[in-house]
PDB file of N, CA and C in Angstrom:
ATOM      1  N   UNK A   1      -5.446  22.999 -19.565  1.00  0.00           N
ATOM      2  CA  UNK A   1      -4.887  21.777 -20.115  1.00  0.00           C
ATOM      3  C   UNK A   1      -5.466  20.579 -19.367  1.00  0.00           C
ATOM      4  N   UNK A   2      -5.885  19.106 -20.227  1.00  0.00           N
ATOM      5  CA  UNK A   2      -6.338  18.514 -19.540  1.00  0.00           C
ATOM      6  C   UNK A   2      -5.222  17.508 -18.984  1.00  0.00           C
ATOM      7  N   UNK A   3      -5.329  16.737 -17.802  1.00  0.00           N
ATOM      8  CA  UNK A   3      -4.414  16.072 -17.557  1.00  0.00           C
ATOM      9  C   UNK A   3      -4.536  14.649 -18.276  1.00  0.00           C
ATOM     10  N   UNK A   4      -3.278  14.239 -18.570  1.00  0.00           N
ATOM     11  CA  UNK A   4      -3.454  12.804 -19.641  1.00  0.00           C
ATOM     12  C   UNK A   4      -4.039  11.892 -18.620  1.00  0.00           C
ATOM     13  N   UNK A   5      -4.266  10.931 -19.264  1.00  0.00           N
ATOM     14  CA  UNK A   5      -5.074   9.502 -19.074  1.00  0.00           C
ATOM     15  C   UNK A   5      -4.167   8.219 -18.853  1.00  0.00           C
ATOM     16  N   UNK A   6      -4.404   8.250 -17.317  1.00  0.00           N
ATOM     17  CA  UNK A   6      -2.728   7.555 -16.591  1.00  0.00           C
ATOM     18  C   UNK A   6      -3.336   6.180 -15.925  1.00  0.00           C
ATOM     19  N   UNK A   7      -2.523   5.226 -16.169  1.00  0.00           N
ATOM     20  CA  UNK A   7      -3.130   4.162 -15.480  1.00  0.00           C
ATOM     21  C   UNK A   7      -2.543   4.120 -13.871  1.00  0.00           C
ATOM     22  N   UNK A   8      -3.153   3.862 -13.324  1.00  0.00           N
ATOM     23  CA  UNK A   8      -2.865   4.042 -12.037  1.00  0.00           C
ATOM     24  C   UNK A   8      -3.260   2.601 -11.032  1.00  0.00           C
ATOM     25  N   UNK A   9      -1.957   1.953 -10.395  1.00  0.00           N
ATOM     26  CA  UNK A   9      -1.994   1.086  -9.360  1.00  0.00           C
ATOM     27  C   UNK A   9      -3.018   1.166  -8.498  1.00  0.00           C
ATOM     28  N   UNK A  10      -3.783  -0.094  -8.178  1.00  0.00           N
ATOM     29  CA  UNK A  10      -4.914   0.251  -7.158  1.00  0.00           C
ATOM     30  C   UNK A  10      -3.928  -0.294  -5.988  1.00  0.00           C
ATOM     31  N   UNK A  11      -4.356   0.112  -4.843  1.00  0.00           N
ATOM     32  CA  UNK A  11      -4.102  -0.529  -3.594  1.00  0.00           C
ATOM     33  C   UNK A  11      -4.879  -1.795  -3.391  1.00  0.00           C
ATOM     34  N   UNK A  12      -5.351  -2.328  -4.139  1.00  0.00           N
ATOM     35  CA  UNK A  12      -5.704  -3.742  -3.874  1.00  0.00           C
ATOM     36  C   UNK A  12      -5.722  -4.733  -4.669  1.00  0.00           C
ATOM     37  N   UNK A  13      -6.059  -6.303  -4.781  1.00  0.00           N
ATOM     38  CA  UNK A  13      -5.653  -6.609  -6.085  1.00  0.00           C
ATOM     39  C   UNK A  13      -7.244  -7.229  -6.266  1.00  0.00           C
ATOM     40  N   UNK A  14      -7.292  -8.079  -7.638  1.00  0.00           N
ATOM     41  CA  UNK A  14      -8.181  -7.989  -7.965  1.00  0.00           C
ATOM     42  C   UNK A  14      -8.719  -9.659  -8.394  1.00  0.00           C
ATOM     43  N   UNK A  15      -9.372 -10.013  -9.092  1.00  0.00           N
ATOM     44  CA  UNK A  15      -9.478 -11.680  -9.191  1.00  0.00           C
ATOM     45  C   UNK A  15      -8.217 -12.159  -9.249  1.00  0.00           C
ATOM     46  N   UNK A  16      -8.068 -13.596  -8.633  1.00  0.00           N
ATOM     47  CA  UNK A  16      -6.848 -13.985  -8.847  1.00  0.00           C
ATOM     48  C   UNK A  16      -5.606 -13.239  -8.466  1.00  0.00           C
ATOM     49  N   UNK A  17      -5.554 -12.432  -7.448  1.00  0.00           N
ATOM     50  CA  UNK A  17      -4.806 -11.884  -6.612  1.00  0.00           C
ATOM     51  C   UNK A  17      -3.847 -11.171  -7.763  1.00  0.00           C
ATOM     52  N   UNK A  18      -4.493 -10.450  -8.935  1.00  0.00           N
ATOM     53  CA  UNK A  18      -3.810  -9.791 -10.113  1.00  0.00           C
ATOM     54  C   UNK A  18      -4.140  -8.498  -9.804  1.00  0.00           C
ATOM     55  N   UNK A  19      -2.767  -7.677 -10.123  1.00  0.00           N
ATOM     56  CA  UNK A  19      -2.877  -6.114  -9.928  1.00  0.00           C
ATOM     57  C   UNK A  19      -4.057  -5.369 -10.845  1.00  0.00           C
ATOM     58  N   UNK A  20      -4.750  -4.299  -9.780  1.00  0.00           N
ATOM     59  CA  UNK A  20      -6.486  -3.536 -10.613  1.00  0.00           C
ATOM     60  C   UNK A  20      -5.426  -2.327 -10.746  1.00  0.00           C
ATOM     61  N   UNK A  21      -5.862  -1.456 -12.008  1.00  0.00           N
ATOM     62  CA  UNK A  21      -5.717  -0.186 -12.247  1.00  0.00           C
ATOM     63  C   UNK A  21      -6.797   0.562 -12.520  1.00  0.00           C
ATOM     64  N   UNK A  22      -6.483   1.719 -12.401  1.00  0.00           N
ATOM     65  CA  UNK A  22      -7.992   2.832 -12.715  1.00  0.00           C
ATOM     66  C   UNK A  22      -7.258   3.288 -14.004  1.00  0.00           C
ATOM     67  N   UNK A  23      -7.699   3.588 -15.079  1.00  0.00           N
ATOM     68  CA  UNK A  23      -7.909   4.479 -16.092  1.00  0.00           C
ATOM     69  C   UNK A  23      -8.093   5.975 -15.984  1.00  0.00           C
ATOM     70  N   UNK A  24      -7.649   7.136 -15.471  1.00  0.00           N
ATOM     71  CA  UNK A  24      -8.149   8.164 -15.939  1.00  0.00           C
ATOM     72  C   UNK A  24      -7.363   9.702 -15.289  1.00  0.00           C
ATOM     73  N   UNK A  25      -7.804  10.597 -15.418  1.00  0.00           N
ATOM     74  CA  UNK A  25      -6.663  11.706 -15.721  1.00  0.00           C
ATOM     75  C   UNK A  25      -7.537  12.720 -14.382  1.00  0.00           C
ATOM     76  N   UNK A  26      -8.797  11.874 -13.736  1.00  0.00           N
ATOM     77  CA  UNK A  26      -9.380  12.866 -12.812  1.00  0.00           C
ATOM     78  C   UNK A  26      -8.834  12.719 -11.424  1.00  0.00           C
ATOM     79  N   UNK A  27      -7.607  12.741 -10.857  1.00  0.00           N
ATOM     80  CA  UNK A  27      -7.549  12.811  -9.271  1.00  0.00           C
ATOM     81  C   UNK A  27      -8.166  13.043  -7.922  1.00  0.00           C
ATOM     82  N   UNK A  28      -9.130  13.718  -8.698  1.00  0.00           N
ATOM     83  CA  UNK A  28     -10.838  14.429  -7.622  1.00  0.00           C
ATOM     84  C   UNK A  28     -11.799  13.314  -7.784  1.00  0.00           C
ATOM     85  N   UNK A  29     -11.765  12.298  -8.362  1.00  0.00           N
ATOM     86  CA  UNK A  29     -12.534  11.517  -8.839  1.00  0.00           C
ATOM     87  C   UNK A  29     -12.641  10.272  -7.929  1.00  0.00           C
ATOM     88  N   UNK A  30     -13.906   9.825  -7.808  1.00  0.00           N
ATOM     89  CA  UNK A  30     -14.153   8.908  -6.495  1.00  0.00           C
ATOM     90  C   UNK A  30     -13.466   7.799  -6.801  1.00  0.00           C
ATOM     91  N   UNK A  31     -13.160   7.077  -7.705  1.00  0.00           N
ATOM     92  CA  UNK A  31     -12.130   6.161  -7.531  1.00  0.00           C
ATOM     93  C   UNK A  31     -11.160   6.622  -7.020  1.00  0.00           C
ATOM     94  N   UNK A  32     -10.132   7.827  -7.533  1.00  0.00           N
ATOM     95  CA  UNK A  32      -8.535   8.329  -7.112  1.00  0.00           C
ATOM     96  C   UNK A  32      -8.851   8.204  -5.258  1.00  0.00           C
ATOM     97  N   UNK A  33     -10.148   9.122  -5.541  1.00  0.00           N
ATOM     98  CA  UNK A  33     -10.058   9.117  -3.374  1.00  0.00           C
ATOM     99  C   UNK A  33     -10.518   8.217  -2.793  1.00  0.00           C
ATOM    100  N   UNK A  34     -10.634   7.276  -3.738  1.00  0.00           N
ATOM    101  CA  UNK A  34     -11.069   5.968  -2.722  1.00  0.00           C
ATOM    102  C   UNK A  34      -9.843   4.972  -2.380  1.00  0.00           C
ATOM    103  N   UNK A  35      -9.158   5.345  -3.810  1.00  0.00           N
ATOM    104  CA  UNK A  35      -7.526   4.569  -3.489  1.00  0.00           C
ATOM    105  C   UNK A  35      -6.497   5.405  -2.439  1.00  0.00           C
ATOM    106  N   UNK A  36      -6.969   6.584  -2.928  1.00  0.00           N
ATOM    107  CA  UNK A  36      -5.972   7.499  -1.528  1.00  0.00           C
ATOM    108  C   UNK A  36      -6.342   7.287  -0.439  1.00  0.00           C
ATOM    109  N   UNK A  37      -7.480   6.906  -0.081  1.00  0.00           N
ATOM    110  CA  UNK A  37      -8.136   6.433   1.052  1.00  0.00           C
ATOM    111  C   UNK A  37      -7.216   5.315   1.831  1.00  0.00           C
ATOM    112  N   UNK A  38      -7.679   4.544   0.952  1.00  0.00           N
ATOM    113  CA  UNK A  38      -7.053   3.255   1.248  1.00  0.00           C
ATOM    114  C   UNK A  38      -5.328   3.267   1.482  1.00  0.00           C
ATOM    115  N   UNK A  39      -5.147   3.963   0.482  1.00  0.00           N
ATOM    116  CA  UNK A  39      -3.180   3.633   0.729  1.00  0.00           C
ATOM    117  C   UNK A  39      -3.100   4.456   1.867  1.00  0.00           C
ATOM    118  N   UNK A  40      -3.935   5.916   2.272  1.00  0.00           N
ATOM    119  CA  UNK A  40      -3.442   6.133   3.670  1.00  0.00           C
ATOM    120  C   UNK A  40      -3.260   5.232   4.941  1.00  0.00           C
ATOM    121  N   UNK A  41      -4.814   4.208   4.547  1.00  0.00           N
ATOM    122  CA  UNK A  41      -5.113   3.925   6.131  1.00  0.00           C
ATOM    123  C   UNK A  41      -3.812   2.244   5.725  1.00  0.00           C
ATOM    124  N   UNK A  42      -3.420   1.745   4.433  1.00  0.00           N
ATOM    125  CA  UNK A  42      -2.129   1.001   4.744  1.00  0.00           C
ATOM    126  C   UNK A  42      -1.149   1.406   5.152  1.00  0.00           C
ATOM    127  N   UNK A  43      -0.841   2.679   5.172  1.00  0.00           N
ATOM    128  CA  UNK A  43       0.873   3.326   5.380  1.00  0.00           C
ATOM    129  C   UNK A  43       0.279   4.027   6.632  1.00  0.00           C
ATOM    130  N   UNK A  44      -0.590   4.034   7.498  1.00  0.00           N
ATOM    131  CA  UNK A  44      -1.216   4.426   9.158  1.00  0.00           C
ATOM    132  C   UNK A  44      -0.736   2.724   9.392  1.00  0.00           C
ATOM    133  N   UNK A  45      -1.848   1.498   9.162  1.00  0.00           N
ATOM    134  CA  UNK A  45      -1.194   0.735   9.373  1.00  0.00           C
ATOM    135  C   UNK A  45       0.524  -0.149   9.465  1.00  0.00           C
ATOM    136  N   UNK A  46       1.187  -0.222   8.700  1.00  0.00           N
ATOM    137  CA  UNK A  46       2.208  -0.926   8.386  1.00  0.00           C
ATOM    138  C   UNK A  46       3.191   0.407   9.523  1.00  0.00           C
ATOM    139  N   UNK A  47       2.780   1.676   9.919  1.00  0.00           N
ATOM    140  CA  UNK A  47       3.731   2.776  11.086  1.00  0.00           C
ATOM    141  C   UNK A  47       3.397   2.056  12.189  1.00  0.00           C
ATOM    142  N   UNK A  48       2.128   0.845  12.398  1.00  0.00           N
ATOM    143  CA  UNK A  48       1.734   1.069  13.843  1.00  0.00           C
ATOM    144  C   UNK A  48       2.285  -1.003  14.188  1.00  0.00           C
ATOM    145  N   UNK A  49       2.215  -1.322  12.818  1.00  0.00           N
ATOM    146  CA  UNK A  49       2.803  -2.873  12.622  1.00  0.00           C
ATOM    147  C   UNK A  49       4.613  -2.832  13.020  1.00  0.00           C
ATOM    148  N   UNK A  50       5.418  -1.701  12.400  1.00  0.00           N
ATOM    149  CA  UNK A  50       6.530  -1.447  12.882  1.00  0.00           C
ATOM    150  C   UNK A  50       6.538  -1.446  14.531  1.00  0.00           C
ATOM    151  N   UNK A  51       5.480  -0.322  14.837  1.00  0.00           N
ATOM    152  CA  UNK A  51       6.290  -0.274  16.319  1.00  0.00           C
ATOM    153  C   UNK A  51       5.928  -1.327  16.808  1.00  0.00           C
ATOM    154  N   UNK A  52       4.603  -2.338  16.877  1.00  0.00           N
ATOM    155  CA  UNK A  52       4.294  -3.387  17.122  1.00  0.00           C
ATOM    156  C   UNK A  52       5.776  -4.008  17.431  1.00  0.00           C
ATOM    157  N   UNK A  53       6.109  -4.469  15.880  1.00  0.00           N
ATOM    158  CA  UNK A  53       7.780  -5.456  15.551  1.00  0.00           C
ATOM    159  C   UNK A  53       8.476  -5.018  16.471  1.00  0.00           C
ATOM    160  N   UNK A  54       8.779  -4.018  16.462  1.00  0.00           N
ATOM    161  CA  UNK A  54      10.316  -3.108  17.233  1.00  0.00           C
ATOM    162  C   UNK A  54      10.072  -4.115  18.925  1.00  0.00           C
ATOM    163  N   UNK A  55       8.771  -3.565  19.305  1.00  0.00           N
ATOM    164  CA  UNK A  55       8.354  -4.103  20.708  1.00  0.00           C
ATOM    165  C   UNK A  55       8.600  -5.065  21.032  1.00  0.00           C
ATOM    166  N   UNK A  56       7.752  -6.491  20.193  1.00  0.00           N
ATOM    167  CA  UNK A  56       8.380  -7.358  20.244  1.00  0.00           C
ATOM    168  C   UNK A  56       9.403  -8.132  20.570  1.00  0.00           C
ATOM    169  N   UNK A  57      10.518  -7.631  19.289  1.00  0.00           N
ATOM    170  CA  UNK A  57      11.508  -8.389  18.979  1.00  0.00           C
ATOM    171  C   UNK A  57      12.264  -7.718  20.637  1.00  0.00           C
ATOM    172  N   UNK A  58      12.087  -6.704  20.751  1.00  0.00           N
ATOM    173  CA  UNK A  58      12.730  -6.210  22.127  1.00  0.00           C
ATOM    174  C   UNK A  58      12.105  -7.098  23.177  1.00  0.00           C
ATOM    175  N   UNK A  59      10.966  -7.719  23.283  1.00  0.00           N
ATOM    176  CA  UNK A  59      10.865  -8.877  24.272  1.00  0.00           C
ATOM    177  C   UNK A  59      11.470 -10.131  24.088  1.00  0.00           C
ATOM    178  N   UNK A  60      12.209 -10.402  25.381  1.00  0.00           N
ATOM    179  CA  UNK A  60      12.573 -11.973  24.893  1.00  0.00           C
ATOM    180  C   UNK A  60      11.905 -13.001  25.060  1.00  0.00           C
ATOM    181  N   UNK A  61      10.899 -12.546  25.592  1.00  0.00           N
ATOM    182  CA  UNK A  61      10.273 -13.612  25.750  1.00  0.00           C
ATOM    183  C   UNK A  61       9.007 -14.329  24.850  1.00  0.00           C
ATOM    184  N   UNK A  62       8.846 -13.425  23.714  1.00  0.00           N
ATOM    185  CA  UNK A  62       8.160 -13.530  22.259  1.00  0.00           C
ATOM    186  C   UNK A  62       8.218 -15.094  21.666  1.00  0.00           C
ATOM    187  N   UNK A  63       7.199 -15.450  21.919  1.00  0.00           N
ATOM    188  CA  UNK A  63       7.342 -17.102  21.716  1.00  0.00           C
ATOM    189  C   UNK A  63       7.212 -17.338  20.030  1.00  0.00           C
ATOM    190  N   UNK A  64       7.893 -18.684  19.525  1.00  0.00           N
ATOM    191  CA  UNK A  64       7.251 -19.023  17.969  1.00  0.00           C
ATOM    192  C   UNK A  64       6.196 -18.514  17.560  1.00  0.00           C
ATOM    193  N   UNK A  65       5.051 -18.824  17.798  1.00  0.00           N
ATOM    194  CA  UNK A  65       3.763 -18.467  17.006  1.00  0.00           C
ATOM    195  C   UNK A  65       3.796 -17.119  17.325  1.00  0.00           C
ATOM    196  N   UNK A  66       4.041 -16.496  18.094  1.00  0.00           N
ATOM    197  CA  UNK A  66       3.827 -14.818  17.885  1.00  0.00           C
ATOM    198  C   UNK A  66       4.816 -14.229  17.160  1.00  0.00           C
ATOM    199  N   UNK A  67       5.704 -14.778  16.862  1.00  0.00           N
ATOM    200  CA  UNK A  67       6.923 -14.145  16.260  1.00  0.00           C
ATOM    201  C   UNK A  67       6.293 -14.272  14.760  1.00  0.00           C
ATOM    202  N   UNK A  68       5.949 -15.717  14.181  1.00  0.00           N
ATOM    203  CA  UNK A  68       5.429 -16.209  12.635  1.00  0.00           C
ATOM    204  C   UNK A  68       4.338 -15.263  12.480  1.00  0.00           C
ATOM    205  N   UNK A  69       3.612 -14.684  13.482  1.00  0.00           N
ATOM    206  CA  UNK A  69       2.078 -14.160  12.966  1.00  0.00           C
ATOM    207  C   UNK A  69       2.807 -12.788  13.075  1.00  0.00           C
ATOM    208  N   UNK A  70       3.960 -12.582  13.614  1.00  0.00           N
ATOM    209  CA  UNK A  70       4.664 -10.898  13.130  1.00  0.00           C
ATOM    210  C   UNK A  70       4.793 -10.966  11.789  1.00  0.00           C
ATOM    211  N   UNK A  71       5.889 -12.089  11.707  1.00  0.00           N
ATOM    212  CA  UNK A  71       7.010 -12.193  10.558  1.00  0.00           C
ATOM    213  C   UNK A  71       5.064 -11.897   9.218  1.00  0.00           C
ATOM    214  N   UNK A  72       4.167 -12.892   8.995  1.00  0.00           N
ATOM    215  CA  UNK A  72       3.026 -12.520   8.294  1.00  0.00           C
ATOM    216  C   UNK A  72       2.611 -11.331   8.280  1.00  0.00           C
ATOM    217  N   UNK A  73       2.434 -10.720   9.371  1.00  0.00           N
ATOM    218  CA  UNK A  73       1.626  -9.187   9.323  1.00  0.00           C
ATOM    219  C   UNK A  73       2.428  -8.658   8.835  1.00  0.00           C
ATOM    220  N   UNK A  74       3.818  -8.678   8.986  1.00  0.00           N
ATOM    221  CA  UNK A  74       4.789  -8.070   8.267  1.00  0.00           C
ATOM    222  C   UNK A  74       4.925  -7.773   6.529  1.00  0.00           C
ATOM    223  N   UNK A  75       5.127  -9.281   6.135  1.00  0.00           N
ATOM    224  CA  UNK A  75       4.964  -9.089   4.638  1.00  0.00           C
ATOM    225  C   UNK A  75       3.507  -8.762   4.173  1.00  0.00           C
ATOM    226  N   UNK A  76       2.791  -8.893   4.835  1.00  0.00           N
ATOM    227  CA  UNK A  76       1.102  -8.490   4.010  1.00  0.00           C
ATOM    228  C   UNK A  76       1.655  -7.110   4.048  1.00  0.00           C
ATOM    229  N   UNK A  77       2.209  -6.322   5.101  1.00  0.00           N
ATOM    230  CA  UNK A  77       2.590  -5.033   5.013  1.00  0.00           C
ATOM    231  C   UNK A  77       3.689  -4.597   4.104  1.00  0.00           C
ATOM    232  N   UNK A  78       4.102  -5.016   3.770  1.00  0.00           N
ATOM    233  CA  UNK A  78       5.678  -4.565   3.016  1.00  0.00           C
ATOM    234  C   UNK A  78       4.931  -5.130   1.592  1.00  0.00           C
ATOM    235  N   UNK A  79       4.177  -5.857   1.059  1.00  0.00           N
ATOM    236  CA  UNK A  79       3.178  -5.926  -0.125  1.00  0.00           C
ATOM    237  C   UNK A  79       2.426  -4.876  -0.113  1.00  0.00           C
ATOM    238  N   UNK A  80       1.961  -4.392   0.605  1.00  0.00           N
ATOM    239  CA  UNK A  80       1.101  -3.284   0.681  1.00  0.00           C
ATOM    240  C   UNK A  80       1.949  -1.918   0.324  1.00  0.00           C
ATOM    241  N   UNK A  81       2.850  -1.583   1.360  1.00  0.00           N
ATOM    242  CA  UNK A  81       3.251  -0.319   0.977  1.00  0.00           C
ATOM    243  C   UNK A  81       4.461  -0.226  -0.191  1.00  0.00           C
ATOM    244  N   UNK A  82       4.793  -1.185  -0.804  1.00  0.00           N
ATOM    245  CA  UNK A  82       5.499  -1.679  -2.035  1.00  0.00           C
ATOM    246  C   UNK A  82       4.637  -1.176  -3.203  1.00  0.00           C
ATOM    247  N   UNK A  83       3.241  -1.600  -2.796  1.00  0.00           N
ATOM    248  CA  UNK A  83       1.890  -1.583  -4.120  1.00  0.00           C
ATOM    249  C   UNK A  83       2.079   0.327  -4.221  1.00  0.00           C
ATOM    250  N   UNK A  84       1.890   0.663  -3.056  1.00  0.00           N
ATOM    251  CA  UNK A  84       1.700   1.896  -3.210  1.00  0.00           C
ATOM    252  C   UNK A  84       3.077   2.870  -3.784  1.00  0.00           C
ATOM    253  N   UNK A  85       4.074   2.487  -2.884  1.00  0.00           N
ATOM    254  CA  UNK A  85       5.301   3.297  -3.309  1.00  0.00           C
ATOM    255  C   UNK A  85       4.762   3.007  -4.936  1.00  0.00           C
ATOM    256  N   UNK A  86       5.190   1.661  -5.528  1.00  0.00           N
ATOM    257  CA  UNK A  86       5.095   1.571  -6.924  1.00  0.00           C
ATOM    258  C   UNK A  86       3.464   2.598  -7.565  1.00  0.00           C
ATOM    259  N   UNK A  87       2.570   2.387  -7.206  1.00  0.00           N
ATOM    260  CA  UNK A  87       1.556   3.592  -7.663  1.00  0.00           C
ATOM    261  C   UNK A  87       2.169   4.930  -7.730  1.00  0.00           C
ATOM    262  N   UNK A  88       2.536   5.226  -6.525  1.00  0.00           N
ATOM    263  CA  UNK A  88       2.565   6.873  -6.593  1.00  0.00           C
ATOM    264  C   UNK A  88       3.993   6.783  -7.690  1.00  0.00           C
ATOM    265  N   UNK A  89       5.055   6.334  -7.646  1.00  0.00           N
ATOM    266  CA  UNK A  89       6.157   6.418  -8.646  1.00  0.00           C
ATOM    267  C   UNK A  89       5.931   6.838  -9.774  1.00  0.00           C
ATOM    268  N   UNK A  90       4.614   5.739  -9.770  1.00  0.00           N
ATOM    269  CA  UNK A  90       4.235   5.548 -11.455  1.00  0.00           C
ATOM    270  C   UNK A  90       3.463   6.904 -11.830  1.00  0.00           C
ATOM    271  N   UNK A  91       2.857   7.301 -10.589  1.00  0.00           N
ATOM    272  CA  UNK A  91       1.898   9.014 -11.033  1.00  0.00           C
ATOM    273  C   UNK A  91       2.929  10.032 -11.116  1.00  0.00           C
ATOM    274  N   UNK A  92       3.561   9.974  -9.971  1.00  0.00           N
ATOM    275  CA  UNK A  92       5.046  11.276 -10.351  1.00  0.00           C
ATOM    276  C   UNK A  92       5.355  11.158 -12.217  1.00  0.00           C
ATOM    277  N   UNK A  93       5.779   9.765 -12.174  1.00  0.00           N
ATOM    278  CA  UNK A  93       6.245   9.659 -13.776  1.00  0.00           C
ATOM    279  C   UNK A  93       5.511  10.259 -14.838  1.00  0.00           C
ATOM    280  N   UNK A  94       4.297   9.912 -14.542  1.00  0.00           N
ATOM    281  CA  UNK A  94       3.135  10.545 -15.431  1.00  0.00           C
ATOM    282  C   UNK A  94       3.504  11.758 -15.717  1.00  0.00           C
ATOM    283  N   UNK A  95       3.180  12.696 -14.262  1.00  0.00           N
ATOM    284  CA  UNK A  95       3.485  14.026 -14.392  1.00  0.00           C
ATOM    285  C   UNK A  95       4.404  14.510 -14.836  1.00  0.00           C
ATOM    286  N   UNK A  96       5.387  13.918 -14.822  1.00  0.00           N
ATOM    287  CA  UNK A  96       6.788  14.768 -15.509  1.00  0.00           C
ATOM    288  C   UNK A  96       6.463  14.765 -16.958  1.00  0.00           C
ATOM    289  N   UNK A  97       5.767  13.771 -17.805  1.00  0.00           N
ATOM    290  CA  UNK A  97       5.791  14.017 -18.649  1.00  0.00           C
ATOM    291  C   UNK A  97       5.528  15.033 -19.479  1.00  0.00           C
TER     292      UNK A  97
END
């Protein structure tokens, strides 16, 4: 059986900071592992941005500007692994069908 023809969330966005999808039903396929690629090394990142935060905020002595360039790395991260949770959701869904 072939697998259907699923649009799939990229991990990155695309002109105009608008969500890219791939087209297609091959998971072995150098696009799929180039996005699995990628959403790994965001969800490696955004584990190592946490403990970063945790550290931090446990110093008191964490001045303004280092706190704002957390609070940033932060949401670029929580955009990121948001993009992905929402991808893979959307492939589970596929599959059930």
């Amino acid at each position: 059986m072939t697998a259907p023809n699923v649009l799939r969330l990229l991990p990155w966005q695309g002109p105009e900071g608008k969500p890219c999808y791939l087209s297609t039903g091959d998971r072995d396929g150098y696009m799929s592992r180039l996005a699995d690629n990628i959403e790994s090394v965001q969800l490696g990142s955004a584990a190592e941005l946490l403990e970063r935060a945790c550290e931090t905020l446990d110093t008191r002595d964490a001045d303004l500007a280092e706190m704002r360039q957390l609070a940033h790395a932060l949401a670029g991260s929580l955009r990121d692994v948001l993009r992905v949770a929402a991808s893979r959701g959307g492939l589970l869904a596929a599959r059930e069908t």
